[in-house]
C-alpha atoms as a PDB file:
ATOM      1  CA  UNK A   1      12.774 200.413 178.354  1.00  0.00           C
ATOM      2  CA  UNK A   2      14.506 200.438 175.482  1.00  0.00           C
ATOM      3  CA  UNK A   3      12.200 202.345 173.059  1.00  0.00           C
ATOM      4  CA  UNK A   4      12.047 204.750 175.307  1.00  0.00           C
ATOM      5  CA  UNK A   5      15.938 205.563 175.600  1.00  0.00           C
ATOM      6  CA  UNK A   6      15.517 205.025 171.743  1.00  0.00           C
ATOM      7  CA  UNK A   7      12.974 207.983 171.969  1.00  0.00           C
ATOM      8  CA  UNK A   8      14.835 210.049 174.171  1.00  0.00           C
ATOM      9  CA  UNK A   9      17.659 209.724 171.715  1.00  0.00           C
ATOM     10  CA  UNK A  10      15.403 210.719 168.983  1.00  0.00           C
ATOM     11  CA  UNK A  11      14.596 213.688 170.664  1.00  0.00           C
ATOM     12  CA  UNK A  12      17.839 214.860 171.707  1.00  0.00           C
ATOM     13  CA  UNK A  13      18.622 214.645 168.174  1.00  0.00           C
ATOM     14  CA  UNK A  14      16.428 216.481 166.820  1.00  0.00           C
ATOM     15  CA  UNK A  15      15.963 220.380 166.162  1.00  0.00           C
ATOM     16  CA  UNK A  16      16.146 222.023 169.206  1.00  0.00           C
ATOM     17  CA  UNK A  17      13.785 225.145 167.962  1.00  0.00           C
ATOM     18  CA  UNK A  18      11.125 222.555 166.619  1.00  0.00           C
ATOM     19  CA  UNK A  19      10.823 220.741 169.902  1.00  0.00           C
ATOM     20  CA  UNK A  20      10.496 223.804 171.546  1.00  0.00           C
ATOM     21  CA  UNK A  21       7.130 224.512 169.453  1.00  0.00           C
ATOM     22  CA  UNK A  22       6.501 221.489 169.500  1.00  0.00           C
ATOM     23  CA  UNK A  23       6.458 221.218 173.391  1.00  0.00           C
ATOM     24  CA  UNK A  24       3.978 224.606 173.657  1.00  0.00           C
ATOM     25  CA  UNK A  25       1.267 223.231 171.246  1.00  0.00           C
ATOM     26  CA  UNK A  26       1.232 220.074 173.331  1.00  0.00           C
ATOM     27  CA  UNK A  27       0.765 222.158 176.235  1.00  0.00           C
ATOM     28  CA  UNK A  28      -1.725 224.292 175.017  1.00  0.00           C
ATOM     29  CA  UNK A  29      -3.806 221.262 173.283  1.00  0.00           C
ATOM     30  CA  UNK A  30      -3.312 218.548 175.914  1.00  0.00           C
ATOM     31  CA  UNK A  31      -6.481 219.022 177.814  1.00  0.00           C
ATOM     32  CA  UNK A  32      -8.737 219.402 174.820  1.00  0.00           C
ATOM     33  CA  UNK A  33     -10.674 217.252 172.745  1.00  0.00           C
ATOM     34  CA  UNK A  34      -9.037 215.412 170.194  1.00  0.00           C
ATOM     35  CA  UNK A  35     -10.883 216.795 167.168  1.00  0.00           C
ATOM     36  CA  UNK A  36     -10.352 220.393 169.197  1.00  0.00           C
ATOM     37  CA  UNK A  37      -6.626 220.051 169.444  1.00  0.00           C
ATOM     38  CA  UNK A  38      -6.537 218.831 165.323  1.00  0.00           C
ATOM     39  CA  UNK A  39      -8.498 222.005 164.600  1.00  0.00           C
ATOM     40  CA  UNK A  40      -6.413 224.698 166.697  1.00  0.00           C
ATOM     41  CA  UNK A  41      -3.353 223.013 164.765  1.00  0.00           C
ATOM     42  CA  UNK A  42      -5.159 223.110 161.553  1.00  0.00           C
ATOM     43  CA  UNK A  43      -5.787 227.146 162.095  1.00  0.00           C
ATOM     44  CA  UNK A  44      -2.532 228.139 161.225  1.00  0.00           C
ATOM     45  CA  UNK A  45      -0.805 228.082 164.541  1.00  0.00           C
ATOM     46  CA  UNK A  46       2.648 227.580 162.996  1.00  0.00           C
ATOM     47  CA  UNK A  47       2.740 230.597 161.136  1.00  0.00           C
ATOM     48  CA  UNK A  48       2.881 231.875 164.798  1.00  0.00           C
ATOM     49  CA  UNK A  49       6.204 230.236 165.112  1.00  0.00           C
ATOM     50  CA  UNK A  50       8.706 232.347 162.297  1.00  0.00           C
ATOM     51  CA  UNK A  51      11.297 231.859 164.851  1.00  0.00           C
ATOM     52  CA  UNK A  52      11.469 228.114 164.028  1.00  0.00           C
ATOM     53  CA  UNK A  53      10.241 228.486 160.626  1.00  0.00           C
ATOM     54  CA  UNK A  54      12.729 231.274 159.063  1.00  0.00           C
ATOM     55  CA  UNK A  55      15.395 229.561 161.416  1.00  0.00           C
ATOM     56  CA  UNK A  56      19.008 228.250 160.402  1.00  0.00           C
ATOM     57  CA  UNK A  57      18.116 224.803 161.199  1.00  0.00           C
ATOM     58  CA  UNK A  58      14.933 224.883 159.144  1.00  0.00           C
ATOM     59  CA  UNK A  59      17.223 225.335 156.482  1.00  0.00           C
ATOM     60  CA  UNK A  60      19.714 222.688 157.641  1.00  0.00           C
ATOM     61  CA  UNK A  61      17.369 220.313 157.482  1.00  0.00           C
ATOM     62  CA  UNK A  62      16.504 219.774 153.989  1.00  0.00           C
ATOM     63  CA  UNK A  63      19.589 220.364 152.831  1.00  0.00           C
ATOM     64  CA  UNK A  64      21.325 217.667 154.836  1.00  0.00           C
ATOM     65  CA  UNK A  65      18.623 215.819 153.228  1.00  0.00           C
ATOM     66  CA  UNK A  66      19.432 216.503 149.669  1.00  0.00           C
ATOM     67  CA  UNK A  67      23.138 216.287 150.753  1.00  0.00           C
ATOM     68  CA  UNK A  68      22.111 213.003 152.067  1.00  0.00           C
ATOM     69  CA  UNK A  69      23.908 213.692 155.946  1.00  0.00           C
ATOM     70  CA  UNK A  70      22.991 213.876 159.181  1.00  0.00           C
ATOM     71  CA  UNK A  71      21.649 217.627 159.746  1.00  0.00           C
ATOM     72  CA  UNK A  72      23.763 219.407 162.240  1.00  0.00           C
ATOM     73  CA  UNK A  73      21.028 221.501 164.359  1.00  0.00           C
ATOM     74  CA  UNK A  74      21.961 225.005 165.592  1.00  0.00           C
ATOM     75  CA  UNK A  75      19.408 225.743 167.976  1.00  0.00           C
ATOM     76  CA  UNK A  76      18.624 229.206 166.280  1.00  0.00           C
END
C-alpha cells in the first residue's frame, strides 16, 4: 500500500500538463500491441502536444533543475 500512496504522491507532484498527455496516449495505446503502442509513440505523437511542450512548466522544469529546486508546476 505504501508504494502506491508513494505513486500517487509522485503524480500529484508532477506537471499537471504532462500527465494530461500522458493520460491520452495511454488511452489511445492501451488496447494495442505492445510493439504497436512503441511505434505510434515513436511517430512523432508529441509534436501533437505544443500545448505541453511550448508550456511554462516545460520551462520550469529544467530550470529548477539547473537551479537545483523543486520545480513549481503551473498547470499551463
Amino acid at each position: 500500500m505504501d508504494s502506491a500512496r508513494e505513486l500517487a504522491q509522485q503524480l500529484v507532484n508532477s506537471a499537471p500538463l504532462a500527465i494530461a498527455a500522458l493520460k491520452e496516449i495511454y488511452r489511445a495505446t492501451s488496447e494495442m500491441p505492445v510493439e504497436e503502442g512503441y511505434r505510434y509513440i515513436r511517430s512523432g505523437v508529441l509534436k501533437h502536444y505544443p500545448s505541453v511542450l511550448h508550456s511554462e512548466d516545460a520551462l520550469e522544469g529544467p530550470q529548477a533543475f539547473a537551479e537545483k529546486r523543486d520545480p513549481v508546476w503551473k498547470g499551463r
